[in-house]
Protein backbone atom coordinates (compact mmCIF):
# COMPACT_ATOMS: atom_id res chain seq x y z
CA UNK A 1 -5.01 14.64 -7.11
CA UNK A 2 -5.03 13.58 -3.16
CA UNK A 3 -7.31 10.73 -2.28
CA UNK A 4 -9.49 10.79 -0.06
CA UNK A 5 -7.41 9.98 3.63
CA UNK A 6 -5.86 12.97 3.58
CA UNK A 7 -7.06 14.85 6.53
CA UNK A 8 -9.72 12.27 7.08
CA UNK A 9 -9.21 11.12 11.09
CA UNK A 10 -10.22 7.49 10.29
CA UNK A 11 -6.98 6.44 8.83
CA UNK A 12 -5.85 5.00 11.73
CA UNK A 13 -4.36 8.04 13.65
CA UNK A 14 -4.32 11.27 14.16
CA UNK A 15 -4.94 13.21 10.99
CA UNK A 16 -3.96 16.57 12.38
CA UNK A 17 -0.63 15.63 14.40
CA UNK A 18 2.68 16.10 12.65
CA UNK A 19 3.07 12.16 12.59
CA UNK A 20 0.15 11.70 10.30
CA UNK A 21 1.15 14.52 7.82
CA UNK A 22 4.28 13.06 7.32
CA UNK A 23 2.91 9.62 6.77
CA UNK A 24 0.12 11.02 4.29
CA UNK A 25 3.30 12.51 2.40
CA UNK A 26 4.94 9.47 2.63
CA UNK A 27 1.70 7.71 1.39
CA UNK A 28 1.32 10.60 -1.52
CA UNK A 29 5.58 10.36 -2.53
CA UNK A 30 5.08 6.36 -2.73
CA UNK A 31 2.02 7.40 -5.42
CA UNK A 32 4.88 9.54 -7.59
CA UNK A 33 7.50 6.72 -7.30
CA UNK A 34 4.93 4.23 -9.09
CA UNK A 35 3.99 6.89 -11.62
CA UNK A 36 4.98 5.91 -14.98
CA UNK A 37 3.98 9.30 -17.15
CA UNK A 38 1.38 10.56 -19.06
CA UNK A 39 -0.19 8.38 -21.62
CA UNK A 40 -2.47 9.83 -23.92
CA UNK A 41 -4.18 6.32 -24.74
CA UNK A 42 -4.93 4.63 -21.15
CA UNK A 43 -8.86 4.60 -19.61
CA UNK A 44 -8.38 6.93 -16.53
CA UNK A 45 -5.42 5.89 -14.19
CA UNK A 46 -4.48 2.46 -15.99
CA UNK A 47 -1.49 3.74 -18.12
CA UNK A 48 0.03 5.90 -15.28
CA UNK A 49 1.24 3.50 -12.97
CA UNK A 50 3.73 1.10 -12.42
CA UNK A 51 1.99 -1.35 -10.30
CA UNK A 52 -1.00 -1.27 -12.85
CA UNK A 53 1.23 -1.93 -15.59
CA UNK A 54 2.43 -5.16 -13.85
CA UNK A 55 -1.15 -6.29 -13.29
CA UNK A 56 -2.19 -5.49 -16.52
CA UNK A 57 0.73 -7.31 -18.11
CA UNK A 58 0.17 -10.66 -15.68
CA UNK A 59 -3.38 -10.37 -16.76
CA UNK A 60 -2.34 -10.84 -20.44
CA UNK A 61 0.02 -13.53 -19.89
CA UNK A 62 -1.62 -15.41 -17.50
CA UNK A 63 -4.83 -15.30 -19.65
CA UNK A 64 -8.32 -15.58 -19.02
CA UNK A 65 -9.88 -16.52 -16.02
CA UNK A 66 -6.72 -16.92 -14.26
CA UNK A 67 -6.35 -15.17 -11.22
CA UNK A 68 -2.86 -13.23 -10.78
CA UNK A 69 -2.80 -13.75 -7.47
CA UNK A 70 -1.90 -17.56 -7.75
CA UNK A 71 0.19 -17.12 -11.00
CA UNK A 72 3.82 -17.88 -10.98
CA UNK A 73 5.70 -14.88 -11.05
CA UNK A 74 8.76 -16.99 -12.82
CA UNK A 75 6.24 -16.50 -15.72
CA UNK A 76 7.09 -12.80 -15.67
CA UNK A 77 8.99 -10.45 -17.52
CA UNK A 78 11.61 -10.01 -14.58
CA UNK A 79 10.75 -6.25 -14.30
CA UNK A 80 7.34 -7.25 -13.03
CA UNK A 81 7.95 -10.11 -10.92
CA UNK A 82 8.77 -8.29 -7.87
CA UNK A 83 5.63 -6.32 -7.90
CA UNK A 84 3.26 -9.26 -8.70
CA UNK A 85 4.79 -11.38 -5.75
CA UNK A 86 4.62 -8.29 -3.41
CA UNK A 87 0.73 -7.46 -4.65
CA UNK A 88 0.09 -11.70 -3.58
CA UNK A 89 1.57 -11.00 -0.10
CA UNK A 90 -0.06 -7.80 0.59
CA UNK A 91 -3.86 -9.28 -0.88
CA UNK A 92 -3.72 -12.61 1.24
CA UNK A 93 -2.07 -10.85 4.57
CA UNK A 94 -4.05 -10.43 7.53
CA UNK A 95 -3.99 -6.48 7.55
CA UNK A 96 -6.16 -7.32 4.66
CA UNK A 97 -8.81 -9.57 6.12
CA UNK A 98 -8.91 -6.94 8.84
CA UNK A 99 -9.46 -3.98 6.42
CA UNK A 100 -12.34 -5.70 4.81
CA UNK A 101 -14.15 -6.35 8.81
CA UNK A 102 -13.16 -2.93 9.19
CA UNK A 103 -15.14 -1.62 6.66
CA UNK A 104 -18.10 -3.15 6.95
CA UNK A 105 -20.77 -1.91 4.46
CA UNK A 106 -18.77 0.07 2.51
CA UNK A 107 -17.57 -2.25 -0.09
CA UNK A 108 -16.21 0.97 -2.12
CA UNK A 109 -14.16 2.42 -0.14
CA UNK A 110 -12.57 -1.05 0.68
CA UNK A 111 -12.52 -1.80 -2.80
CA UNK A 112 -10.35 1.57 -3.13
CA UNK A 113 -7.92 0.26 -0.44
CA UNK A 114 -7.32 -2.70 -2.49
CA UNK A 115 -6.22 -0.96 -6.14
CA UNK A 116 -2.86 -1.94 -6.62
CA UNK A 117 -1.41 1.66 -6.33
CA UNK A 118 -3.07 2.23 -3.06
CA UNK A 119 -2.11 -1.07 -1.74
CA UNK A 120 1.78 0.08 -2.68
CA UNK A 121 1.56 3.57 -1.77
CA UNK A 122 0.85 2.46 1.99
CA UNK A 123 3.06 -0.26 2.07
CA UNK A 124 5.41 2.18 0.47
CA UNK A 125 5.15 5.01 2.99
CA UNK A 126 4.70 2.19 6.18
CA UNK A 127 8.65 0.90 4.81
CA UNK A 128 9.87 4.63 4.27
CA UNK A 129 8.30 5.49 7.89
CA UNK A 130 10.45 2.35 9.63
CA UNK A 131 13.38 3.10 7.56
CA UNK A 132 13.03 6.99 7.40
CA UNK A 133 11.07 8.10 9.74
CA UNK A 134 11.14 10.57 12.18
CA UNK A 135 9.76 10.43 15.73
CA UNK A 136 6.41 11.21 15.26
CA UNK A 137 5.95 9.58 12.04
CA UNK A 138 7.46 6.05 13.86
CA UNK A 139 4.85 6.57 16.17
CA UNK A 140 2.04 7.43 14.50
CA UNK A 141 2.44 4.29 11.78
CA UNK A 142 2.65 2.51 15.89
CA UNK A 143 -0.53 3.18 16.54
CA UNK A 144 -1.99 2.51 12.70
CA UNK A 145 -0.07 -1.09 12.84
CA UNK A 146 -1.32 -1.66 16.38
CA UNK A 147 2.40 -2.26 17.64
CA UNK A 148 1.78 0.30 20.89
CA UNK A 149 -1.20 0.73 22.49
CA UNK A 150 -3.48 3.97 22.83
CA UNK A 151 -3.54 6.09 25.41
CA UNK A 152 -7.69 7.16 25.02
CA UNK A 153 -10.83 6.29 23.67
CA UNK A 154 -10.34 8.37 20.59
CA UNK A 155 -6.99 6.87 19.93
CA UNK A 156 -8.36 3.37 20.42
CA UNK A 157 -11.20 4.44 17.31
CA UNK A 158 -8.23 5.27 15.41
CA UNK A 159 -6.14 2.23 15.87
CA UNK A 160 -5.43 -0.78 14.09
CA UNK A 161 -7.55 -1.52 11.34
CA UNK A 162 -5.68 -3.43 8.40
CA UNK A 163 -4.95 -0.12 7.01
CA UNK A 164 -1.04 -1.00 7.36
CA UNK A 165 0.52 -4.29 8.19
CA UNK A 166 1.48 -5.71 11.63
CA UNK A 167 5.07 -5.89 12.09
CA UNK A 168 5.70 -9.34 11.71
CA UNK A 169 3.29 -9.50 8.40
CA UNK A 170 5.23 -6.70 6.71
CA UNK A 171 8.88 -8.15 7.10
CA UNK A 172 8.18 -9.84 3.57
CA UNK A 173 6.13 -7.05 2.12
CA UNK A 174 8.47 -4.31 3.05
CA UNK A 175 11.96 -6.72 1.15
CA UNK A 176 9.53 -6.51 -1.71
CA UNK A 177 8.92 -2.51 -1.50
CA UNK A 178 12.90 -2.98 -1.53
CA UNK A 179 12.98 -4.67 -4.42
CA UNK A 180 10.54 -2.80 -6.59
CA UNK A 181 12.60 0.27 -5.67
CA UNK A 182 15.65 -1.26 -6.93
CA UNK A 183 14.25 -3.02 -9.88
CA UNK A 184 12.75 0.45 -10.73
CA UNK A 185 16.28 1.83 -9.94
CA UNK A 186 14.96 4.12 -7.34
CA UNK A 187 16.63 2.45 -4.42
CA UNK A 188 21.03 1.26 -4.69
């Protein structure tokens, strides 16, 4: 099922342009990587990904009424580590302070940015767009991580917003994507 940015012009570019279409497959690919298959006992979306799998089993080892996102990740089976760490740097970066101004009233739909399989499906298609990319998608994922400038008013609407990371922000997040990918054994 597609979520809700695709073809929606508020992502943080232009929705229609080739550039954007590639990054909302990118975005949609990094949602098939974390899929884990179809279990016939998990509430909704909880037993078909990855990344919620690693929450869910921090959650239970951490116990209750301790926050995962101060847990040591040494604590970890080591097949979760890497996605634990990389789901602390991406919830206490900056693009995420940003995306929560950004958003304003609408506490859902920032709420939705901030599930762990959305938060690695765009830092997932913002590391396959630097590494992968081709010249419309580099510059599209530009202008969404504010590292050129725009070139109208509609652009500058469209801009920045925490909806991907600043370059210097995502040099650790995007080694972690890494990792995940090779812990996974998705990446050599």
């Amino acid at each position: 099922k597609a979520g809700p940015h695709i073809g929606v012009k508020n992502r943080g570019s232009d929705a229609s342009g080739i550039g954007a279409q590639q990054n909302s497959l990118s975005h949609e690919i990094g949602h098939r990587l974390d899929s884990t298959g179809f279990n016939l006992h998990a509430q909704g979306d909880q037993g078909l990904y990855f990344m919620n799998e690693a929450v869910r089993e921090a959650s239970r080892i951490a116990g209750p009424g301790v926050d995962i996102a101060t847990m040591d990740v040494a604590l970890l089976p080591e097949e979760y580590r890497a996605a634990i760490k990389f789901l602390q740097v991406a919830k206490r970066s900056n693009a995420t302070a940003d995306l929560k101004v950004h958003a304003g009233f609408d506490d859902a739909w920032y709420q939705y940015t901030q599930k762990p399989i959305e938060v690695w499906a765009r830092a997932f298609n913002q590391w396959f767009a630097e590494n992968h990319g081709t010249i419309q998608m580099i510059d599209d994922m530009a202008l969404q991580t504010g590292a050129r400038g725009f070139n109208s008013f509609e652009e500058s609407l469209r801009s920045y917003m925490g909806y991907q990371w600043k370059a210097e922000e995502f040099k650790e997040i995007g080694k972690l994507v890494e990792e995940i990918l090779r812990v996974r054994g998705q990446l050599q």
